[in-house]
C-alpha atoms as a PDB file:
ATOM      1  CA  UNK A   1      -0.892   1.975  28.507  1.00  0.00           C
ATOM      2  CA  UNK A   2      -0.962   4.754  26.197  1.00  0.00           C
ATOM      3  CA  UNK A   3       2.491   4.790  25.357  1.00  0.00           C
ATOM      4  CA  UNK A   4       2.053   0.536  24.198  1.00  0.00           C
ATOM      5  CA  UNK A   5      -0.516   1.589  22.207  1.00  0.00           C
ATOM      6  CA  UNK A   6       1.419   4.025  20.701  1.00  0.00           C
ATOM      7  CA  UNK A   7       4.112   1.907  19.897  1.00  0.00           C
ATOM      8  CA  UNK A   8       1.936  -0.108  18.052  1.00  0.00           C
ATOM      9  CA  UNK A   9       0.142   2.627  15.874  1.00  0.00           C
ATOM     10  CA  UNK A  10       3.404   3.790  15.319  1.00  0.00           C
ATOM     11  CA  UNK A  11       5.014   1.740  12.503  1.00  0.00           C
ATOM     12  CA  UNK A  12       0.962   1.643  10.843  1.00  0.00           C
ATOM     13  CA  UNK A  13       1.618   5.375  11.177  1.00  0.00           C
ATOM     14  CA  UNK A  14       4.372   6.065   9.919  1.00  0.00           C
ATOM     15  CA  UNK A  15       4.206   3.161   6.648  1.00  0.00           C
ATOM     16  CA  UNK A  16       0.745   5.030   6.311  1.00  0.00           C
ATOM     17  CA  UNK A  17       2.563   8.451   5.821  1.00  0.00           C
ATOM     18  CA  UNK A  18       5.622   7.516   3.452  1.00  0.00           C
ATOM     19  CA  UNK A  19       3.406   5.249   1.272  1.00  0.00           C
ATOM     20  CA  UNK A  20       1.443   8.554   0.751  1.00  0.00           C
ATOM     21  CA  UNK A  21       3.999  10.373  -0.188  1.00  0.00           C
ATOM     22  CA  UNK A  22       5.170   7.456  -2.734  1.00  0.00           C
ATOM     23  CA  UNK A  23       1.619   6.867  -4.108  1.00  0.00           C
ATOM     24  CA  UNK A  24       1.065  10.835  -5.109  1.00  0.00           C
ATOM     25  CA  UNK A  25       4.518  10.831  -6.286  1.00  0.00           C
ATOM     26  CA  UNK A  26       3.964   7.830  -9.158  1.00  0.00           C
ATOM     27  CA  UNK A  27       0.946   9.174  -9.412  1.00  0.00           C
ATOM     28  CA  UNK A  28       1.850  12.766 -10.592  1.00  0.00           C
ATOM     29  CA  UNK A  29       4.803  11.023 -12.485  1.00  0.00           C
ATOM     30  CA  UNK A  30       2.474   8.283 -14.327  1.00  0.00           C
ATOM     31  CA  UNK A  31       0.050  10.882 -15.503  1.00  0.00           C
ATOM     32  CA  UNK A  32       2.107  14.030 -16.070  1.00  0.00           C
ATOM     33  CA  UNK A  33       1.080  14.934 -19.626  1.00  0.00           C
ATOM     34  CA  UNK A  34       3.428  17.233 -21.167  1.00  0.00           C
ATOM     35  CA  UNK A  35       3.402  20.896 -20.567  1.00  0.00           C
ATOM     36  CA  UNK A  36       7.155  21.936 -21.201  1.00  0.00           C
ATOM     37  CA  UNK A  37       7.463  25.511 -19.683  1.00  0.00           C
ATOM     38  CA  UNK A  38       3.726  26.050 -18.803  1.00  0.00           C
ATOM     39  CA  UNK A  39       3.603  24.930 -14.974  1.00  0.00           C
ATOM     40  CA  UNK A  40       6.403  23.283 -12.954  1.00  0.00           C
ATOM     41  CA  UNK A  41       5.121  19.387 -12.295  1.00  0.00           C
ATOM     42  CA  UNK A  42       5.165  18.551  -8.531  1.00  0.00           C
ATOM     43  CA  UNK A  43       4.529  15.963  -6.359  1.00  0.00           C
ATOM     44  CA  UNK A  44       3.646  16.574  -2.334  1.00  0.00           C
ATOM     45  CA  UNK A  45       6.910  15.573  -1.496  1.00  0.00           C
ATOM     46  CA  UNK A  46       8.360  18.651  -3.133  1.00  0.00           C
ATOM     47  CA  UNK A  47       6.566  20.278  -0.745  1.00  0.00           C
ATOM     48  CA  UNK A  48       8.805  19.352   2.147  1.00  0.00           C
ATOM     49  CA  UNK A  49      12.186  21.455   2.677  1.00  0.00           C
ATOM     50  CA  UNK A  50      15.084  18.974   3.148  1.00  0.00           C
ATOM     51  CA  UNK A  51      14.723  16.539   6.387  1.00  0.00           C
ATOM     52  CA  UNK A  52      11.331  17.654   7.343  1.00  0.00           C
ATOM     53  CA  UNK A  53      10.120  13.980   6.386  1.00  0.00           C
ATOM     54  CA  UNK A  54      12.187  13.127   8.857  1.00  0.00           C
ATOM     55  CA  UNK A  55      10.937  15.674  11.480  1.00  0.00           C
ATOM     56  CA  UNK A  56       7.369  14.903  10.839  1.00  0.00           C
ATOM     57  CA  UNK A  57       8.089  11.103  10.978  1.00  0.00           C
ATOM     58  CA  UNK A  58       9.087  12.343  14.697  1.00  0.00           C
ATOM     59  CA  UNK A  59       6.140  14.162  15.544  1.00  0.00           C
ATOM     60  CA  UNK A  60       4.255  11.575  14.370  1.00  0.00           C
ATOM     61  CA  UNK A  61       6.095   9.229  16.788  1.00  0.00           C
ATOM     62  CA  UNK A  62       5.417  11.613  19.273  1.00  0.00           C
ATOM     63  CA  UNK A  63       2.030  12.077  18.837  1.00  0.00           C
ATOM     64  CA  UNK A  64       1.087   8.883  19.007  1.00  0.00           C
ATOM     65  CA  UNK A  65       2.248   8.136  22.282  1.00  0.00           C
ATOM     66  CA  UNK A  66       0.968  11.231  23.739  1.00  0.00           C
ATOM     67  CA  UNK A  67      -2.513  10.231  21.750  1.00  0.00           C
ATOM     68  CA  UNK A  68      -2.807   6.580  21.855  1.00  0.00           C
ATOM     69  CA  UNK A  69      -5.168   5.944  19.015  1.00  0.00           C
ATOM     70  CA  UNK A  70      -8.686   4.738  18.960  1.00  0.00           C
ATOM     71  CA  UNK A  71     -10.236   4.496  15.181  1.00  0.00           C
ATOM     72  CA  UNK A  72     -13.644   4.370  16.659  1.00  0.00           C
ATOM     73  CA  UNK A  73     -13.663   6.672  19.426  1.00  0.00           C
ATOM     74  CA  UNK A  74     -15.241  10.167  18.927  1.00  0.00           C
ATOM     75  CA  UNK A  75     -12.499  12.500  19.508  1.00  0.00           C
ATOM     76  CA  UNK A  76     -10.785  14.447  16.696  1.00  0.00           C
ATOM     77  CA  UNK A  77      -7.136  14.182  16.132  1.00  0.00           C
ATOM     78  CA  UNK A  78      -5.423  17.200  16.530  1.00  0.00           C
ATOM     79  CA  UNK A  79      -3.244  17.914  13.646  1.00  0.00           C
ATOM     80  CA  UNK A  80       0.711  18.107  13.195  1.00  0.00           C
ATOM     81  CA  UNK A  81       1.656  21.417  13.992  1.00  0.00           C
ATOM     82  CA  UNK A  82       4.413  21.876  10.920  1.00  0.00           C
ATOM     83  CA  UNK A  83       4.292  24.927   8.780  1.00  0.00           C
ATOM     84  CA  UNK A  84       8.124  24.947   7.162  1.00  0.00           C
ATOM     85  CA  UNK A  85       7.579  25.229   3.087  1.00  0.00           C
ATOM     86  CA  UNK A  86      10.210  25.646   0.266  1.00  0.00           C
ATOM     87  CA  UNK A  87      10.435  29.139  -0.168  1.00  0.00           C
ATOM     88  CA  UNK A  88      11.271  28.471  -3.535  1.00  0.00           C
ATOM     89  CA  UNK A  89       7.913  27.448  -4.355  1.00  0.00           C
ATOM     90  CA  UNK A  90       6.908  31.081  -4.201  1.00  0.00           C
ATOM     91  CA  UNK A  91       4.780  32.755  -7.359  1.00  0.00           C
ATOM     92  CA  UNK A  92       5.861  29.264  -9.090  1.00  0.00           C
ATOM     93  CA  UNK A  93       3.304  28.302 -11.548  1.00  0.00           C
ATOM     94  CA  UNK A  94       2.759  24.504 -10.965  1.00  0.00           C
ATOM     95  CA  UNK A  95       0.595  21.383 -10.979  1.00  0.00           C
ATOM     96  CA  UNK A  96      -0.034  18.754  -8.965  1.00  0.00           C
ATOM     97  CA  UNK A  97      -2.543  15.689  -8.703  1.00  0.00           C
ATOM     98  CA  UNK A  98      -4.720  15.354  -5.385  1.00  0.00           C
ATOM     99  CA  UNK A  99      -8.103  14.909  -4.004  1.00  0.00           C
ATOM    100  CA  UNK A 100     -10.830  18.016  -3.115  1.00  0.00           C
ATOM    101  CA  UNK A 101     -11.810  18.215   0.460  1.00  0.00           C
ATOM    102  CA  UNK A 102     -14.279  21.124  -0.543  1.00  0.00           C
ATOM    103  CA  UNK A 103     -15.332  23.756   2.688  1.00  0.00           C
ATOM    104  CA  UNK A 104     -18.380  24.739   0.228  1.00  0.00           C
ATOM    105  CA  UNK A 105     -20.342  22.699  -2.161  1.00  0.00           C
ATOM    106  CA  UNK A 106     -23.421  23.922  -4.273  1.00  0.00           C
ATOM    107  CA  UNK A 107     -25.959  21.444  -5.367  1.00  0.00           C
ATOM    108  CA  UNK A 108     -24.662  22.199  -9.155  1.00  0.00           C
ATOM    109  CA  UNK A 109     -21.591  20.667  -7.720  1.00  0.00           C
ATOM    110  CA  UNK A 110     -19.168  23.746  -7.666  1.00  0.00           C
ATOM    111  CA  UNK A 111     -16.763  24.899  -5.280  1.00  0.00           C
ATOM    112  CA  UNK A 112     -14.637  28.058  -5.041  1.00  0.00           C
ATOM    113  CA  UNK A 113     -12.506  26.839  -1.734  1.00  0.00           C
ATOM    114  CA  UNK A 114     -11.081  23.540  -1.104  1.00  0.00           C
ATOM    115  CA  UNK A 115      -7.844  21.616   0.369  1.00  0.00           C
ATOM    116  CA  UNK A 116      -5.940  19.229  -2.329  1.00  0.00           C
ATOM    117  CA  UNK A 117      -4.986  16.899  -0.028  1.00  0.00           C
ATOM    118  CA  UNK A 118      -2.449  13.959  -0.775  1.00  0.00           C
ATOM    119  CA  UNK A 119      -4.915  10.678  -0.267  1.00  0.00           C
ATOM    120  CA  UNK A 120      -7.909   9.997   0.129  1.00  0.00           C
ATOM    121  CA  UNK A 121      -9.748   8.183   3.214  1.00  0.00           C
ATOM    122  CA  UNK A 122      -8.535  10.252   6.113  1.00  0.00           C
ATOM    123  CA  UNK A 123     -10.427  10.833   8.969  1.00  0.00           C
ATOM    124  CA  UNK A 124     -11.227  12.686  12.203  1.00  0.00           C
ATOM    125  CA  UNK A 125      -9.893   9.977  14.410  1.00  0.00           C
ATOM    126  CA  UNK A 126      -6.090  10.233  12.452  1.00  0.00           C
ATOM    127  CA  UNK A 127      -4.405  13.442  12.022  1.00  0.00           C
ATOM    128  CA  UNK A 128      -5.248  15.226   9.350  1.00  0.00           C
ATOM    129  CA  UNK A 129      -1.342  15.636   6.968  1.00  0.00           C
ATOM    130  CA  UNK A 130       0.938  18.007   8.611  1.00  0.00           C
ATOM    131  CA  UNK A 131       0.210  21.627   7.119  1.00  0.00           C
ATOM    132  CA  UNK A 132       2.702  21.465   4.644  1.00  0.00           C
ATOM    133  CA  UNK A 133       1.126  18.650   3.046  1.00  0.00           C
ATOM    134  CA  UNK A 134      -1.967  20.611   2.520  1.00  0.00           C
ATOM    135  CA  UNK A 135      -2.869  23.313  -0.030  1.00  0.00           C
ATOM    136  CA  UNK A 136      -5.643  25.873   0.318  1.00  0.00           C
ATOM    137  CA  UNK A 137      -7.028  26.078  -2.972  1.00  0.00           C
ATOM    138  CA  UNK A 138      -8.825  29.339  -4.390  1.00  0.00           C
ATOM    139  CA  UNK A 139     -10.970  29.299  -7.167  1.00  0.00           C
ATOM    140  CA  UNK A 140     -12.259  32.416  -8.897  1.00  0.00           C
ATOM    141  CA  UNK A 141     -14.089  31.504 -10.645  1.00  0.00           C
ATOM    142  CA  UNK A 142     -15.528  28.375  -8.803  1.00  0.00           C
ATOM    143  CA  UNK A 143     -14.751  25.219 -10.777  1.00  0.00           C
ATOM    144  CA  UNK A 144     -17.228  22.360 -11.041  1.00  0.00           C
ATOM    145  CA  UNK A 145     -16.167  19.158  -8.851  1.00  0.00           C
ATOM    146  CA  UNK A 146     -17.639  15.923 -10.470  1.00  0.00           C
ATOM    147  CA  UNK A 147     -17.022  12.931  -8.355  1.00  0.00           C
ATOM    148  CA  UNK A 148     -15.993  13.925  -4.760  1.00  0.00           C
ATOM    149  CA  UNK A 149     -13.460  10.561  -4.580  1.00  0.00           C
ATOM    150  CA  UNK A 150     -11.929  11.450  -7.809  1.00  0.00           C
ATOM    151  CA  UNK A 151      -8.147  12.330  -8.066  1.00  0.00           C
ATOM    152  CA  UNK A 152      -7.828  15.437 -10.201  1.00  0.00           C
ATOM    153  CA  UNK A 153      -4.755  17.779 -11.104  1.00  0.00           C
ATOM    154  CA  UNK A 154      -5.305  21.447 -10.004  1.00  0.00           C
ATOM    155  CA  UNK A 155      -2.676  24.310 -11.638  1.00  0.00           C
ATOM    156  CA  UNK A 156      -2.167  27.405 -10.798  1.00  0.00           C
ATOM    157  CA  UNK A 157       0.061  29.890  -8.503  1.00  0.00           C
ATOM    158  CA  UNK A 158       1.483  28.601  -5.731  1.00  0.00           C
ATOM    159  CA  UNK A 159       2.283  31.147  -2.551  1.00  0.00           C
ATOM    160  CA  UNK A 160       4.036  30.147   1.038  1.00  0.00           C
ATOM    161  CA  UNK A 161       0.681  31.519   2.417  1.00  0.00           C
ATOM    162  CA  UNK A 162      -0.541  29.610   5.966  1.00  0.00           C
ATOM    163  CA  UNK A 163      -4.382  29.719   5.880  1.00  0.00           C
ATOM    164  CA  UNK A 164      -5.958  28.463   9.106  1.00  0.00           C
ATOM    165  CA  UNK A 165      -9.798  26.669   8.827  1.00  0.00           C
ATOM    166  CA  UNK A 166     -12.000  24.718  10.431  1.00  0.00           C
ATOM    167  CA  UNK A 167     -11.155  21.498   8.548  1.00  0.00           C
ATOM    168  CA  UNK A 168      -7.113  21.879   9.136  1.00  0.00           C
ATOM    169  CA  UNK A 169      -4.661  24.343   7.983  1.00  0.00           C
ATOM    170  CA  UNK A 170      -2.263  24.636   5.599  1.00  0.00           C
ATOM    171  CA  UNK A 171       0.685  25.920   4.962  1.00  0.00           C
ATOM    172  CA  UNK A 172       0.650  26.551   1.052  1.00  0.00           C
ATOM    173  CA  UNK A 173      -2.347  28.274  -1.084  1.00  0.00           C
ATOM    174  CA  UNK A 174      -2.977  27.776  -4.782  1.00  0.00           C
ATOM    175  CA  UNK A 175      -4.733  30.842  -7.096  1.00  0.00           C
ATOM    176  CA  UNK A 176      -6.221  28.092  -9.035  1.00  0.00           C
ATOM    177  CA  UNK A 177      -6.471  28.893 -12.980  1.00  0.00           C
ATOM    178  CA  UNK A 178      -7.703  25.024 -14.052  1.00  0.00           C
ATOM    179  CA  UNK A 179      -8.722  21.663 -12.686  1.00  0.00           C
ATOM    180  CA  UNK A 180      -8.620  18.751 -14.579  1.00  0.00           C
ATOM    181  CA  UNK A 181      -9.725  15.186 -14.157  1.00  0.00           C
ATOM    182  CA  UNK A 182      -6.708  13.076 -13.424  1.00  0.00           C
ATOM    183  CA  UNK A 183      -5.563  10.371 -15.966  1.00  0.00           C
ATOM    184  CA  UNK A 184      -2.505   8.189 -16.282  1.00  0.00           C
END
């Protein structure tokens, strides 16, 4: 049983994933304002070393026979267990467009740690994005979050640094310096 009901998440899945990956990429491209030489523009596929789409498109597979998958069921899913970065990526100063998944929030609305996640509308009952596909975001000092569904670009350094947390872990951290509302 589980393994037809994985066969059937599967292709939802896995479209799911890639047309994540495409979305953030025109999204980063469509609103990239020009910063020649200040940070490196990315977009969360840039995040992946070469054929790890590929790899994760596996586990995916994988998973969801293992899993089955039941949107309203109460059981969290666990998440991809993928920490291979670009090394590359290393001290680069960059900037990418993403969503806040804050761990603290203070009634004036700031925050000082958060994930940039990819999209927006993920839940407990799907995996969380593999690892690599997260960023643990550091802000010092905390940076004032206006609407909690709104895309936003966050710059800063970017390290190879795995942090493990209760919400999901990642594989990269940002030392953020600025966020800014995202516009195309």
């Amino acid at each position: 049983m589980k393994t037809e009901t994985g066969a059937r998440i599967l292709p939802g899945m896995m479209r799911a994933f890639f047309l994540c990956l495409i979305v953030s990429a025109a999204a980063a491209l469509a609103g990239a304002e020009s910063r020649a030489g200040e940070y490196r523009d990315l977009i969360w596929h840039d995040l992946l070393p070469e054929g790890e789409a590929e790899r994760i498109a596996r586990l995916q597979q994988m998973q969801a026979v293992e899993f089955g998958f039941n949107h309203f069921g109460t059981d969290q899913m666990p998440q991809l267990r993928t920490f291979n970065v670009v090394e590359e990526l290393d001290g680069e100063r960059v900037r990418i467009a993403g969503f806040v998944l804050p761990f603290d929030f203070a009634a004036s609305g700031e925050v000082s740690r958060f994930l940039l996640v990819p999209f927006i509308g993920a839940c407990i009952h799907v995996p969380p994005p593999p690892p690599n596909q997260l960023i643990y975001v550091q802000a010092d000092p905390s940076v004032n979050v206006r609407g909690m569904w709104d895309p936003v670009f966050a710059e800063g350094v970017m390290r190879t640094r795995r942090q493990d947390t209760d919400l999901a872990d990642s594989a990269y951290t940002l030392e953020l310096t600025a966020l800014h509302p995202y516009r195309n």
